[in-house]
PDB file of N, CA and C in Angstrom:
ATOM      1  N   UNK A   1     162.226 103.316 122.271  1.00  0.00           N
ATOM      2  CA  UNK A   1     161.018 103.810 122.851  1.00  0.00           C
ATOM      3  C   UNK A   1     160.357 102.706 123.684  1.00  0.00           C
ATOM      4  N   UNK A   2     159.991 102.654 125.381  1.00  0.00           N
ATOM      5  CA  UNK A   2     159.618 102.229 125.706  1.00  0.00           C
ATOM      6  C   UNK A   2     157.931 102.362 125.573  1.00  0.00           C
ATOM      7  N   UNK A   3     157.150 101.108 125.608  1.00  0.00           N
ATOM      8  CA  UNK A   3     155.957 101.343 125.361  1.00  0.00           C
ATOM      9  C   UNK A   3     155.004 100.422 126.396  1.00  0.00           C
ATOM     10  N   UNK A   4     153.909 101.574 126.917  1.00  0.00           N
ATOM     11  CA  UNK A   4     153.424 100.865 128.078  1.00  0.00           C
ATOM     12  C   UNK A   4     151.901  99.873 127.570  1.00  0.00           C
ATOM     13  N   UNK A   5     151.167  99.757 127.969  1.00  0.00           N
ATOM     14  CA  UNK A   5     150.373  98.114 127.480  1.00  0.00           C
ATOM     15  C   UNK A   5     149.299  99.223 126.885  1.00  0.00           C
ATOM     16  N   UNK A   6     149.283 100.800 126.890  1.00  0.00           N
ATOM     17  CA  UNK A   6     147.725 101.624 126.798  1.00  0.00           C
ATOM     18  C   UNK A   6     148.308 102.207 125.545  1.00  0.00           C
ATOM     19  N   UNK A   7     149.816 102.092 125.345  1.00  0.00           N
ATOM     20  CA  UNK A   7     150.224 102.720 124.013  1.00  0.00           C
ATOM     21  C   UNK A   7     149.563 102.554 122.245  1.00  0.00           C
ATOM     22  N   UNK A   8     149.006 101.244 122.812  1.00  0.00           N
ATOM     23  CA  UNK A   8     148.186 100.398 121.155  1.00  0.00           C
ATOM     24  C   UNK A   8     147.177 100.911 121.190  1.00  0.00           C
ATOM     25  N   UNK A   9     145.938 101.486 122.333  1.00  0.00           N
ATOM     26  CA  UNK A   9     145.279 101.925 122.344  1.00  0.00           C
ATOM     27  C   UNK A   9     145.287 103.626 121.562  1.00  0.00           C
ATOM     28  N   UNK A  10     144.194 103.749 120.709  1.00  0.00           N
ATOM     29  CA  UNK A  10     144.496 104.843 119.704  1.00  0.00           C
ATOM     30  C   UNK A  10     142.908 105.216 119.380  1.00  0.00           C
ATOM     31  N   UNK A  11     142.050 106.340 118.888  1.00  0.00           N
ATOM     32  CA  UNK A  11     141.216 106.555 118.629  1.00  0.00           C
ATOM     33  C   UNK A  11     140.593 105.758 117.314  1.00  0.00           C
ATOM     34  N   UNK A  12     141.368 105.027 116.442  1.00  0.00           N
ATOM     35  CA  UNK A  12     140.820 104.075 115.779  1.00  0.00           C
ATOM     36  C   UNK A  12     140.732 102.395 116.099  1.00  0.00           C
ATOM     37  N   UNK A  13     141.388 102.266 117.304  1.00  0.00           N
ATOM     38  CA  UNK A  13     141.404 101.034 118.006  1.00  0.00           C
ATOM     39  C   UNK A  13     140.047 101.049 119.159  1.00  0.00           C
ATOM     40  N   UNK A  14     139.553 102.221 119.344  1.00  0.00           N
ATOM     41  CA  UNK A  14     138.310 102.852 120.287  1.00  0.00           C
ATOM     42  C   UNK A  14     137.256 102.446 119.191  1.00  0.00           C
ATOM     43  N   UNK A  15     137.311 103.135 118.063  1.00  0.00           N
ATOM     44  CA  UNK A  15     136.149 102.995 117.185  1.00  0.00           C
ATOM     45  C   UNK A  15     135.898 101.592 117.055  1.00  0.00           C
ATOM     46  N   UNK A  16     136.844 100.375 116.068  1.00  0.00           N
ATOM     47  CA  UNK A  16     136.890  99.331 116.058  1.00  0.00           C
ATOM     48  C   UNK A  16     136.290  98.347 117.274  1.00  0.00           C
ATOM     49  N   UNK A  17     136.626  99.020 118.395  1.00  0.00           N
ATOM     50  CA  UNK A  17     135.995  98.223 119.580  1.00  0.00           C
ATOM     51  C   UNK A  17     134.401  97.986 119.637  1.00  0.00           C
ATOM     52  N   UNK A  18     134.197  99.696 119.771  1.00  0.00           N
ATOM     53  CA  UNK A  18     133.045  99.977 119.643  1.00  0.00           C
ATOM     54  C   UNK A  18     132.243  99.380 118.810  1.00  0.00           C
ATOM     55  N   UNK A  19     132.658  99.084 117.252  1.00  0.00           N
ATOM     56  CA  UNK A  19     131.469  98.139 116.634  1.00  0.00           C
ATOM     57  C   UNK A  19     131.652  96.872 117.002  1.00  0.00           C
ATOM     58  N   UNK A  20     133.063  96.262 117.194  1.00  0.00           N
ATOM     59  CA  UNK A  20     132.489  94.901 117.729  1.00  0.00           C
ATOM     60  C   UNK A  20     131.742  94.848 118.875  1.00  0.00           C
ATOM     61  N   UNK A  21     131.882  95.810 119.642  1.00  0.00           N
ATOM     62  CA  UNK A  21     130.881  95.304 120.608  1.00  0.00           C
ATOM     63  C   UNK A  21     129.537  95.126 120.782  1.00  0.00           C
ATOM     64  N   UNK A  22     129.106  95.582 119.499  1.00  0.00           N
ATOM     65  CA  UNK A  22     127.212  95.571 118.751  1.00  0.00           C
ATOM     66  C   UNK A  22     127.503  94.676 117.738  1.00  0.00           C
ATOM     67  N   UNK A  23     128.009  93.835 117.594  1.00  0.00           N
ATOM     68  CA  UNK A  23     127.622  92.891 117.173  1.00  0.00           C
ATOM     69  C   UNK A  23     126.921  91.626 118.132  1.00  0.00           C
ATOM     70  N   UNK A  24     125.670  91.482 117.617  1.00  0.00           N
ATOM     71  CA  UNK A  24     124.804  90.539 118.222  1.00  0.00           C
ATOM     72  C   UNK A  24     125.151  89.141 117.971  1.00  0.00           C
ATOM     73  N   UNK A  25     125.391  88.480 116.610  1.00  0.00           N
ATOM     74  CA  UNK A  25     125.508  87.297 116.575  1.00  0.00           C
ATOM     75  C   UNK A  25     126.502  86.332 116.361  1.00  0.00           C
ATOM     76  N   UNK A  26     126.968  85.355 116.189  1.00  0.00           N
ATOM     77  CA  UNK A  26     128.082  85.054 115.986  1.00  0.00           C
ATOM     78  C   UNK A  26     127.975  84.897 113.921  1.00  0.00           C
ATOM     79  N   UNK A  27     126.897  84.565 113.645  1.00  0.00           N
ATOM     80  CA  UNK A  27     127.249  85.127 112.094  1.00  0.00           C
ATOM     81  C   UNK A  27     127.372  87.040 111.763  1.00  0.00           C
ATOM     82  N   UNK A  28     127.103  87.732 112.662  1.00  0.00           N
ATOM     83  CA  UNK A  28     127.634  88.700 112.457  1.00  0.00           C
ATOM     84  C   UNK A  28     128.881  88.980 112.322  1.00  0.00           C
ATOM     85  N   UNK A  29     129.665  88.488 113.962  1.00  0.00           N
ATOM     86  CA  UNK A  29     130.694  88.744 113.933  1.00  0.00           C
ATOM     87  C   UNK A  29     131.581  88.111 112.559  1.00  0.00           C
ATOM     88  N   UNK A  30     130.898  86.691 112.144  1.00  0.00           N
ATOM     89  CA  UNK A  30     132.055  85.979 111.363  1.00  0.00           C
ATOM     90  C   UNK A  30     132.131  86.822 110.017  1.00  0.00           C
ATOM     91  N   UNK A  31     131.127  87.369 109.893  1.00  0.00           N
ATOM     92  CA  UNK A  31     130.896  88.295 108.937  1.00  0.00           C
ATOM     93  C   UNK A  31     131.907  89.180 108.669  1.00  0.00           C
ATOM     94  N   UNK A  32     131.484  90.266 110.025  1.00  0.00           N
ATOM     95  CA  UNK A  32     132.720  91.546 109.828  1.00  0.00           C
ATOM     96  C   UNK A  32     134.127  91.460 110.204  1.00  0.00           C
ATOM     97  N   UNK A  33     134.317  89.953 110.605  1.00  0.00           N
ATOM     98  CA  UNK A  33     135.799  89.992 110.877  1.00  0.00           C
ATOM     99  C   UNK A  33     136.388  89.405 109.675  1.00  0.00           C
ATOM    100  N   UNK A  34     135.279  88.458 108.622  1.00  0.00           N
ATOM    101  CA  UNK A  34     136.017  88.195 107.466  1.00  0.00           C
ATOM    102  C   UNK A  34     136.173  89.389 106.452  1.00  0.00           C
ATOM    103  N   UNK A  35     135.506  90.247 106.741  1.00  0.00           N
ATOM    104  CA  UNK A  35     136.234  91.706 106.019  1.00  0.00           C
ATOM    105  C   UNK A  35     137.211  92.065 106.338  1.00  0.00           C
ATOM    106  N   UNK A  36     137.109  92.192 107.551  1.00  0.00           N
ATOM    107  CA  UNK A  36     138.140  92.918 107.670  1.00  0.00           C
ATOM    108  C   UNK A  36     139.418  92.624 107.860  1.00  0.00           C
ATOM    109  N   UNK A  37     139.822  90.928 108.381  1.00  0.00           N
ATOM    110  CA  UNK A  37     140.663  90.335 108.649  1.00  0.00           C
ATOM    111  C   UNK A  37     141.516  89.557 107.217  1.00  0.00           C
ATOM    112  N   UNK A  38     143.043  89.355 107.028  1.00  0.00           N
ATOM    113  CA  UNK A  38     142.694  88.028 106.082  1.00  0.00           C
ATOM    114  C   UNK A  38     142.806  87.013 106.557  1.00  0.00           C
ATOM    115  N   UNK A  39     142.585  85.813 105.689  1.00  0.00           N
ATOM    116  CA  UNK A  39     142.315  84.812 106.396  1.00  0.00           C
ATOM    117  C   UNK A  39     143.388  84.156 106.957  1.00  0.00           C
ATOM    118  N   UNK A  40     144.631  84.496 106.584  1.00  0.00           N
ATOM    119  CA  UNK A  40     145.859  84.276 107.190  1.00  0.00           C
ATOM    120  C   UNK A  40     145.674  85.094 109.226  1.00  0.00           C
ATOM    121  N   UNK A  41     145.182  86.144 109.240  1.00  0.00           N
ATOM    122  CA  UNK A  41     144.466  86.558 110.731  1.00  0.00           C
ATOM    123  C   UNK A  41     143.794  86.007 111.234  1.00  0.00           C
ATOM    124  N   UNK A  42     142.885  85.526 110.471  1.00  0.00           N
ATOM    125  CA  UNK A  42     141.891  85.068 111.400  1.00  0.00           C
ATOM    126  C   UNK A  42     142.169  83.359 112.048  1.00  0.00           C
ATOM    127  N   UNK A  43     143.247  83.129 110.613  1.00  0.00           N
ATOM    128  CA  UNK A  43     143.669  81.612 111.394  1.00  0.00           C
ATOM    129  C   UNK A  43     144.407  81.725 112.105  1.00  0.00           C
ATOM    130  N   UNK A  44     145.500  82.847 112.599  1.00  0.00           N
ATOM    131  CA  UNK A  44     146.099  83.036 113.856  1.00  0.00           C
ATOM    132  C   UNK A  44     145.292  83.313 115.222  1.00  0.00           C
ATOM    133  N   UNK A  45     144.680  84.079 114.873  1.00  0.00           N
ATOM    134  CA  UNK A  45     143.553  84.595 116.159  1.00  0.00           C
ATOM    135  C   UNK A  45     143.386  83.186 116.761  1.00  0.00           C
ATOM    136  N   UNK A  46     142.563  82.567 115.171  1.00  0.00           N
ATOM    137  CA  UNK A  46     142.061  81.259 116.066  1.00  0.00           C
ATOM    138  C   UNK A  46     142.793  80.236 116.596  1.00  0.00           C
ATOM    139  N   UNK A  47     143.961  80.061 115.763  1.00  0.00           N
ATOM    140  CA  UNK A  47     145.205  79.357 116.916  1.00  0.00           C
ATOM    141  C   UNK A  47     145.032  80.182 118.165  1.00  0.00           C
ATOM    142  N   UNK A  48     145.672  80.904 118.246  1.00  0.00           N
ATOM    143  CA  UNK A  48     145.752  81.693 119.538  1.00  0.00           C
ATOM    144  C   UNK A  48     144.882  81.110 120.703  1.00  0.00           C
ATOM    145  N   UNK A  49     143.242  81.330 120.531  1.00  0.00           N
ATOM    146  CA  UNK A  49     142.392  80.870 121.138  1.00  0.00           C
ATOM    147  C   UNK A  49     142.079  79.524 121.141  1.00  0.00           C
ATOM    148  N   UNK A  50     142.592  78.858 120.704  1.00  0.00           N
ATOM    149  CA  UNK A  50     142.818  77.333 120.745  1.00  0.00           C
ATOM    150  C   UNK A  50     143.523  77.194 121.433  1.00  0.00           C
ATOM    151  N   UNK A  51     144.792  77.888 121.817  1.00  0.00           N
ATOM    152  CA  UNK A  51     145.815  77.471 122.745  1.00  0.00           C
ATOM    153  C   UNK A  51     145.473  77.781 124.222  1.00  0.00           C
ATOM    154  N   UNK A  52     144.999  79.632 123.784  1.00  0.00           N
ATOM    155  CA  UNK A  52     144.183  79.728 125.775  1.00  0.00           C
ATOM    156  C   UNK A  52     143.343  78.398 125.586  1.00  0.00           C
ATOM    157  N   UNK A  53     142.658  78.149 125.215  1.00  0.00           N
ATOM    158  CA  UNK A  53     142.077  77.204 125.661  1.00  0.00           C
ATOM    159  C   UNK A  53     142.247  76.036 125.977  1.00  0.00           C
ATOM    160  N   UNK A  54     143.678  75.073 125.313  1.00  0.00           N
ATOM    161  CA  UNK A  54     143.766  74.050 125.760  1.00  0.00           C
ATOM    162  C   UNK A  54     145.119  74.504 126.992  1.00  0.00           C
ATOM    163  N   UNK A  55     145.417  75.793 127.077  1.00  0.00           N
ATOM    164  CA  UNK A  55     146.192  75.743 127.949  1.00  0.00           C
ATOM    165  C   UNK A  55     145.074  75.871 129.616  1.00  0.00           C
ATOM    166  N   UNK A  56     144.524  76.435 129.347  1.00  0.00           N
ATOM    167  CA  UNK A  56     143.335  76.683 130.499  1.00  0.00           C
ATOM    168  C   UNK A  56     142.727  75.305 130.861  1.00  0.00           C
ATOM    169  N   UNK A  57     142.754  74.350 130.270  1.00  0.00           N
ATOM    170  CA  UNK A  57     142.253  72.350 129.937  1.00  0.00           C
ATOM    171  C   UNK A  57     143.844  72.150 131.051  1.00  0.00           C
ATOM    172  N   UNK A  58     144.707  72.601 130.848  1.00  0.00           N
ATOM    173  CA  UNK A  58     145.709  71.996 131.832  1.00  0.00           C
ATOM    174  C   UNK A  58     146.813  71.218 130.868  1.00  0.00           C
ATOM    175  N   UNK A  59     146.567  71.210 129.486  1.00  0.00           N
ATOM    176  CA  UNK A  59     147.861  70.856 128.497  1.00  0.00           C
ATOM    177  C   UNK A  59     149.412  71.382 129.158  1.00  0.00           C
ATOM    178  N   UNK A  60     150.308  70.336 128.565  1.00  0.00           N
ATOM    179  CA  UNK A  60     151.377  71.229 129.414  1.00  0.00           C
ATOM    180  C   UNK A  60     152.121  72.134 127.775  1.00  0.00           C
ATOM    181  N   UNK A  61     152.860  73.331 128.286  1.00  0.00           N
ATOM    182  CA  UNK A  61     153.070  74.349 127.203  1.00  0.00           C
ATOM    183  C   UNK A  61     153.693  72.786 125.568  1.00  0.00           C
ATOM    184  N   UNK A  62     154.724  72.305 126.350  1.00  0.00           N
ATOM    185  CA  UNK A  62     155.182  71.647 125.168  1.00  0.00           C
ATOM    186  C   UNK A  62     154.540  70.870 124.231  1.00  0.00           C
ATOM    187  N   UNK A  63     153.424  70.121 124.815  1.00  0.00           N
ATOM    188  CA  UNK A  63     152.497  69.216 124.024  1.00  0.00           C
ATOM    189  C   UNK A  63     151.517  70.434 123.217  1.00  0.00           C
ATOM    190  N   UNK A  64     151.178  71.447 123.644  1.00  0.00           N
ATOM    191  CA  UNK A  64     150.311  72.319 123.060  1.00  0.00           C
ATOM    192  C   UNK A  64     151.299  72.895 121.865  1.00  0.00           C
ATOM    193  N   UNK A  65     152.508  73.382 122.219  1.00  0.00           N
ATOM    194  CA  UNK A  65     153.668  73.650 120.613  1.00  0.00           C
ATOM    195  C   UNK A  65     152.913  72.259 119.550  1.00  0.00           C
ATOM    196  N   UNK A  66     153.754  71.279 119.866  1.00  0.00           N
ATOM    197  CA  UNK A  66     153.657  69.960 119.222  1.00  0.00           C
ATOM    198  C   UNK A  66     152.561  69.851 118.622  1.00  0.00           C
ATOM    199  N   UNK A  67     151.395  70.043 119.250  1.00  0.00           N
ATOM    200  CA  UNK A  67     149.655  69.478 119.040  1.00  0.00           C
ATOM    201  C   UNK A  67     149.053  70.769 117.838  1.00  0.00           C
ATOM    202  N   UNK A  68     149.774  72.104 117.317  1.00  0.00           N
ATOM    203  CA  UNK A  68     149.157  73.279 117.423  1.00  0.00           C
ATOM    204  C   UNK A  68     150.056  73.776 116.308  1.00  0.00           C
ATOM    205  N   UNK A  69     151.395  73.629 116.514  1.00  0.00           N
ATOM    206  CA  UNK A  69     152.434  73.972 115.516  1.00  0.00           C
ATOM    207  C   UNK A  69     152.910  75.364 116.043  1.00  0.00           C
ATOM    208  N   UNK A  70     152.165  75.818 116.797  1.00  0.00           N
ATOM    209  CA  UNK A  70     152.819  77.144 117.234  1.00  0.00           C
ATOM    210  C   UNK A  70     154.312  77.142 117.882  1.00  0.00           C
ATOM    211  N   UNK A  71     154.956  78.192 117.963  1.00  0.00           N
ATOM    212  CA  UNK A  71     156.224  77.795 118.726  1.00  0.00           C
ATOM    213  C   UNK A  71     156.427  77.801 120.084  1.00  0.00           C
ATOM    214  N   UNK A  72     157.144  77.695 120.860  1.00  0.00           N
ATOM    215  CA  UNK A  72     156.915  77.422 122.588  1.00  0.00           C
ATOM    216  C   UNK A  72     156.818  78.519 122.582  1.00  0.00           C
ATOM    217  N   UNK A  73     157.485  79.629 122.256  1.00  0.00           N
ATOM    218  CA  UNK A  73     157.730  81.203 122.993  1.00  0.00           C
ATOM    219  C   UNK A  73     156.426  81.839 122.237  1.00  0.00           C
ATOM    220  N   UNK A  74     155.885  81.027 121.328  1.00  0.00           N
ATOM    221  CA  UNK A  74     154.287  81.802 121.449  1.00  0.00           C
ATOM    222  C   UNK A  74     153.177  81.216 122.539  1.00  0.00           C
ATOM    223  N   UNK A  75     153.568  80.001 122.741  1.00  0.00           N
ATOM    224  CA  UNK A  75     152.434  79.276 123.877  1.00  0.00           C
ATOM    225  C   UNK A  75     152.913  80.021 124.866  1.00  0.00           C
ATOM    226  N   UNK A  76     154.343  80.100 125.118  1.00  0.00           N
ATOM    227  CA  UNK A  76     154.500  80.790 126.878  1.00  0.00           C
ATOM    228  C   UNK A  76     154.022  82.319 126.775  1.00  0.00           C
ATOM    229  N   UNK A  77     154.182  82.908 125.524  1.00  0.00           N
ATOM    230  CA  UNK A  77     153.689  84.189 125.446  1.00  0.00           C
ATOM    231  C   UNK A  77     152.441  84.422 126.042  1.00  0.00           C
ATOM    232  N   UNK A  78     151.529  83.430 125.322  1.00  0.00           N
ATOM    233  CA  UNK A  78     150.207  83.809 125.325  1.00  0.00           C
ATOM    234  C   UNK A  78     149.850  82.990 126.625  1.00  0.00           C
ATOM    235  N   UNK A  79     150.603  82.183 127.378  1.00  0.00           N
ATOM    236  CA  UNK A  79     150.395  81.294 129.083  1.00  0.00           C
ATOM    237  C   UNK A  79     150.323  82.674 129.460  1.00  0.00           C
ATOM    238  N   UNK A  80     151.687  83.488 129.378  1.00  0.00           N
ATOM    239  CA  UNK A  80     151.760  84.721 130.475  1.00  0.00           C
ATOM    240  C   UNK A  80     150.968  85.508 130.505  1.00  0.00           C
ATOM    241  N   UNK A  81     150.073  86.236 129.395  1.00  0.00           N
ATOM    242  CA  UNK A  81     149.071  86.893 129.141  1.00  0.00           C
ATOM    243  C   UNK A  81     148.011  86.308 129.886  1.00  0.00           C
ATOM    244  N   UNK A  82     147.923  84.754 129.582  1.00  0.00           N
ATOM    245  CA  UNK A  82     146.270  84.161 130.078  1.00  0.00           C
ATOM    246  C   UNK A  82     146.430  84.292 131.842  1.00  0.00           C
ATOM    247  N   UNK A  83     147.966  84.022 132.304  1.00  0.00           N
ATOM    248  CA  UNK A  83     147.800  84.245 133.862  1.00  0.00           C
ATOM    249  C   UNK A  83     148.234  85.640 134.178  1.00  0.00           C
ATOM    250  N   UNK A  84     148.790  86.625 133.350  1.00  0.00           N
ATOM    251  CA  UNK A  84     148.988  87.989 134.050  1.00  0.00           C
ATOM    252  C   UNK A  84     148.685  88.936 133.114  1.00  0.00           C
ATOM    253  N   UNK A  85     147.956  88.908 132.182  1.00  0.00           N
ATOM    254  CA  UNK A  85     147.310  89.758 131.305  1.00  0.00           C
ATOM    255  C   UNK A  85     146.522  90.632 131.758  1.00  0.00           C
ATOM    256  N   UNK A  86     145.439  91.469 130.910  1.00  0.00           N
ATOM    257  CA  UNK A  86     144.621  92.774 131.361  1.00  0.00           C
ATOM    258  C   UNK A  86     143.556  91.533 131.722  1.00  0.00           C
ATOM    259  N   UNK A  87     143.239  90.351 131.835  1.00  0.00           N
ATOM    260  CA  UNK A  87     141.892  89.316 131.921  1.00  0.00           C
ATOM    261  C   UNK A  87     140.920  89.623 130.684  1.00  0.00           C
ATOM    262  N   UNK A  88     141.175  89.641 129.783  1.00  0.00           N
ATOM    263  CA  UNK A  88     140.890  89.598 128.680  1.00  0.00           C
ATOM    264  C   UNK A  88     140.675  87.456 127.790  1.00  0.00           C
ATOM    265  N   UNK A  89     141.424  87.065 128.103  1.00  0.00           N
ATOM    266  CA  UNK A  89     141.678  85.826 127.546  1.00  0.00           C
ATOM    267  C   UNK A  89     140.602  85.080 128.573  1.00  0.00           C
ATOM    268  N   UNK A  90     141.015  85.448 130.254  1.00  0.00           N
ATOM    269  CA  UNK A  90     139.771  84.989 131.725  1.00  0.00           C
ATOM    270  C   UNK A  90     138.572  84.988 131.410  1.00  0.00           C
ATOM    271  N   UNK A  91     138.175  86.691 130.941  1.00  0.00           N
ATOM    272  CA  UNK A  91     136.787  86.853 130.749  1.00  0.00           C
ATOM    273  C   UNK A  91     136.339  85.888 130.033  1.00  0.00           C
ATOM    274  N   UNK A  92     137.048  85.773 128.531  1.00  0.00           N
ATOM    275  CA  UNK A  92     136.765  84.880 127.597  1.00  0.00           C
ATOM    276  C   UNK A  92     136.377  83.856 127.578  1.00  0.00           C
ATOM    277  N   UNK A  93     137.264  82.841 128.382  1.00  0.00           N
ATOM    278  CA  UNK A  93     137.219  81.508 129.045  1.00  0.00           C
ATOM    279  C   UNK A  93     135.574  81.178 129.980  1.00  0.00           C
ATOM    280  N   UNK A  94     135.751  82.192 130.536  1.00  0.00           N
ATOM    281  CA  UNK A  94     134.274  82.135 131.520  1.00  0.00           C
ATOM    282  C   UNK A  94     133.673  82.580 130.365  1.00  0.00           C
ATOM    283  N   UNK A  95     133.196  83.277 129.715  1.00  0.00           N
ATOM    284  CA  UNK A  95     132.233  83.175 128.367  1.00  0.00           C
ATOM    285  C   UNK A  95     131.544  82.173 128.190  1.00  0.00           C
ATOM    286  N   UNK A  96     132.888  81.346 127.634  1.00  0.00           N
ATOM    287  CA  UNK A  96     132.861  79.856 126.942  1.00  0.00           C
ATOM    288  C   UNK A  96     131.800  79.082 127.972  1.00  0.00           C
ATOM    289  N   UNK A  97     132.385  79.307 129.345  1.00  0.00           N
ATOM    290  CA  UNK A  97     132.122  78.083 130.472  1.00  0.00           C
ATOM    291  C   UNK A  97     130.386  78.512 130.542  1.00  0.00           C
ATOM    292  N   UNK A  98     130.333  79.735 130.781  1.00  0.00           N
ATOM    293  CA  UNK A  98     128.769  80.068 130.835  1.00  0.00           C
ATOM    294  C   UNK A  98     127.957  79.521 129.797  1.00  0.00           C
ATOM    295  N   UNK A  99     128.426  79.251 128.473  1.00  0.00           N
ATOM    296  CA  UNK A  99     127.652  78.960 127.255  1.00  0.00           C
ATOM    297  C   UNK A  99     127.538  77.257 127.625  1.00  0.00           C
ATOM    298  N   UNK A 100     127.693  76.443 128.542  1.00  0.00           N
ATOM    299  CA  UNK A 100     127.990  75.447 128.508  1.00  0.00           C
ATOM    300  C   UNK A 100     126.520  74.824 129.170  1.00  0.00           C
TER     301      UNK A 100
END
């Protein structure tokens, strides 16, 4: 079965959105994502976003494996996403930069 990028999208992946997106604070969020997440998730997530981020800093993929423990074909995974993704990881980044 081929599956296109809107296939994950599902009426309980709509709902889920929907409350994170009323969440106001960042102890909110840390709140309802430690429910709902375990903490084995949430320390991936946050790798994850450690890596857009030092990959977006200009790290090169291999030192970010090394520095991170992740494996290369997850750094290049998540490179390809941060440069040809839905801009999801972009938005993010400019988030960050605005809070600065």
């Amino acid at each position: 079965m081929v599956m296109t990028n809107e296939d994950w999208q599902t009426d309980d992946t709509s709902a889920l959105f929907s409350v994170i997106v009323q969440l106001g604070t960042v102890q909110e969020a840390a709140d309802f994502f430690r429910d709902l997440c375990t903490r084995r998730e949430l320390e991936d997530m946050s790798a994850r976003w450690r890596i857009v981020r030092l990959l977006e800093e200009g790290h090169p993929q291999r030192q970010i494996a090394d520095e991170t423990g992740a494996s290369s074909a997850t750094v290049s995974r998540i490179n390809q996403w941060l440069r040809h993704g839905t801009g999801g990881y972009r938005w993010g980044i400019e988030q960050m930069e605005n809070l600065r």
